[in-house]
Every structure is written in C-alpha cells, then in structure tokens.
C-alpha atoms as a PDB file:
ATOM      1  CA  UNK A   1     -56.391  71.515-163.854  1.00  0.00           C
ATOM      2  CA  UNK A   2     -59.870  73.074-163.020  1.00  0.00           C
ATOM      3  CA  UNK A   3     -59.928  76.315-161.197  1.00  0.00           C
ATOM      4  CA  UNK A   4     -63.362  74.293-159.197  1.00  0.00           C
ATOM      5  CA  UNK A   5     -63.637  71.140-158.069  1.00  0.00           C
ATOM      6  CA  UNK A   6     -67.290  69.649-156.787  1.00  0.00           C
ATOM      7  CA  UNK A   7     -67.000  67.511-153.453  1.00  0.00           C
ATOM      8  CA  UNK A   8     -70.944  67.888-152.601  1.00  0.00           C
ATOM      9  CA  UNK A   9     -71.145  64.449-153.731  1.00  0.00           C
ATOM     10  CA  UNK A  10     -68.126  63.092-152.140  1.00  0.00           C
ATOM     11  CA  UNK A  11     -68.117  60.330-149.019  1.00  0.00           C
ATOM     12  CA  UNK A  12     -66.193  59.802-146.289  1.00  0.00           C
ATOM     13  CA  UNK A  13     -63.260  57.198-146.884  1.00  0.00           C
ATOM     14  CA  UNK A  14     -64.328  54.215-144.749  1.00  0.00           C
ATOM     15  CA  UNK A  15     -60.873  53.169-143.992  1.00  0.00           C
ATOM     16  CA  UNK A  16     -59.693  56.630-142.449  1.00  0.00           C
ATOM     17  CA  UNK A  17     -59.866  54.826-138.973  1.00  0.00           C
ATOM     18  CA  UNK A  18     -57.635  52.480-140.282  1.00  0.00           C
ATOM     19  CA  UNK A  19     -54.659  55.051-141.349  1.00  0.00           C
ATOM     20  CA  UNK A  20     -51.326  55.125-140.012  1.00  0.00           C
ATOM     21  CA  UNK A  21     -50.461  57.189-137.262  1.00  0.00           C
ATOM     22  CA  UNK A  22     -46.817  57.990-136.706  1.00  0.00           C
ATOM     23  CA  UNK A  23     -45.210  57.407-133.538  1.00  0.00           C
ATOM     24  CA  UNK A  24     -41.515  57.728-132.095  1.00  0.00           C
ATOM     25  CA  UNK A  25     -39.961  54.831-130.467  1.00  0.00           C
ATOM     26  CA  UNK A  26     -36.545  53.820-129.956  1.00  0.00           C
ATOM     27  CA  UNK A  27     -34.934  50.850-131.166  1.00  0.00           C
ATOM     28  CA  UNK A  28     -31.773  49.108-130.776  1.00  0.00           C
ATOM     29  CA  UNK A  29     -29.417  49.184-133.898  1.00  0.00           C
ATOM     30  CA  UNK A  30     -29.022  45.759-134.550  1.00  0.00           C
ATOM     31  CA  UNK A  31     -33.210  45.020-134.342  1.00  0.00           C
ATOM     32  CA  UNK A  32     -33.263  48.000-136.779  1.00  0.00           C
ATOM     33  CA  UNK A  33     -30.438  46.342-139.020  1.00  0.00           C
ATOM     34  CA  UNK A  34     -32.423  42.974-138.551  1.00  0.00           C
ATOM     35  CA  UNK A  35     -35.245  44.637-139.970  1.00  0.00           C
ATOM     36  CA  UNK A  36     -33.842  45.740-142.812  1.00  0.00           C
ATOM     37  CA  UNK A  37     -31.809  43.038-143.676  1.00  0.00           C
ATOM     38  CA  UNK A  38     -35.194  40.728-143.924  1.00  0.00           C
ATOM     39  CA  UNK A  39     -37.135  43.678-145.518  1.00  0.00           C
ATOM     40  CA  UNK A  40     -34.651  43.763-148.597  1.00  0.00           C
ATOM     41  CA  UNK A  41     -34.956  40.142-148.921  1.00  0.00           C
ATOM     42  CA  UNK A  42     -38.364  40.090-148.723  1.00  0.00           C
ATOM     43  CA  UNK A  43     -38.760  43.351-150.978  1.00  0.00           C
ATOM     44  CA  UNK A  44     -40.024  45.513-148.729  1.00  0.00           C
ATOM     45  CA  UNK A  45     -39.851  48.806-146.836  1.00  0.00           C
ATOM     46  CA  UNK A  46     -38.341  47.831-143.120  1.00  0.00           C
ATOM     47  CA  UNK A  47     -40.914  49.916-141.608  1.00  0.00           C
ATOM     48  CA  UNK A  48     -43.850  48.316-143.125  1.00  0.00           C
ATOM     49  CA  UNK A  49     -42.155  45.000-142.414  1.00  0.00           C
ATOM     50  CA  UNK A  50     -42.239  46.229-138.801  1.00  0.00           C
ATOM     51  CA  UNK A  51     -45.523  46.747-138.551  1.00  0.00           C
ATOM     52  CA  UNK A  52     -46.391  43.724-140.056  1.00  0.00           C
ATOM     53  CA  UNK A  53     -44.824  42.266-137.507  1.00  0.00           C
ATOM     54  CA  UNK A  54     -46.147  43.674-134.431  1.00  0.00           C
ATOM     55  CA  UNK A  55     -49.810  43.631-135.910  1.00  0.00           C
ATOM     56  CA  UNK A  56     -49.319  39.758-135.962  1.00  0.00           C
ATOM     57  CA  UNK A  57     -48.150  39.907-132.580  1.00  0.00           C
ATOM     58  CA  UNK A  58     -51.004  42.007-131.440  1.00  0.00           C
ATOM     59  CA  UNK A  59     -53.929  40.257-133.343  1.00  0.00           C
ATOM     60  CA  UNK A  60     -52.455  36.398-131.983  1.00  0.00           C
ATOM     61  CA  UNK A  61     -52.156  38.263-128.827  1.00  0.00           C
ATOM     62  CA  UNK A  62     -48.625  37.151-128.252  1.00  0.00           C
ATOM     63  CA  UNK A  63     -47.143  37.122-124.923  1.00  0.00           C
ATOM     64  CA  UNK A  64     -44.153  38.452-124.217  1.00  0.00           C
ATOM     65  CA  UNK A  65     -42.029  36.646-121.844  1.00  0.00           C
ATOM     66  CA  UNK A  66     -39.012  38.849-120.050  1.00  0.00           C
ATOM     67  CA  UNK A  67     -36.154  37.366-119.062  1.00  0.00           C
ATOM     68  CA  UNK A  68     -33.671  39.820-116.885  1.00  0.00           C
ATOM     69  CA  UNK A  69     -29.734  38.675-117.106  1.00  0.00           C
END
C-alpha cells in the first residue's frame, strides 16, 4: 500500500443518492420465512428480494387494499 493517496482529481459518485439506507421495521415470521423461501429459489439474498419487491410496488404505484376480519 502507499503511505499517500491523491483524491484532488477524484468526483463525486453520481449514484450516492441512490444508496441504501437502513431502516428497522417489523415483520411477521411467516412473510419473513416467505421471503426467504423464494429468495433461495431464486438465488438471492431475502433482503434484496424484499426490496425488489416493494420498489415494484412503489414505482407501479400499487394500491393497497385493507381488509379488517
């Protein structure tokens, strides 16, 4: 390793506004185990498969409709 580095030349990463932020929310067990059920068949982390989902919820600006029993 170099004992200097030179950022004078360096530029600002573009997609920093599009980083994840972490949050805490609570989820039932059996979404969570639904989750990762489909994420190992699908080959992929449960969390990312997560937010994959809710982004397509949010971009098709998917309604939810509630339904009190």
């Amino acid at each position: 390793m170099r004992d200097h580095y030179d950022f004078s030349k360096s530029v600002k990463n573009p997609y920093a506004k599009k980083l994840k932020k972490q949050v805490t929310i609570r989820l039932d067990e059996d979404t969570i185990e639904y989750f990762k059920q489909l994420a190992d068949e699908k080959d992929l982390p449960y969390q990312s498969l997560i937010n994959l989902y809710l982004r397509d919820c949010a971009q098709s600006r998917k309604d939810l409709k509630i339904e009190w029993r």
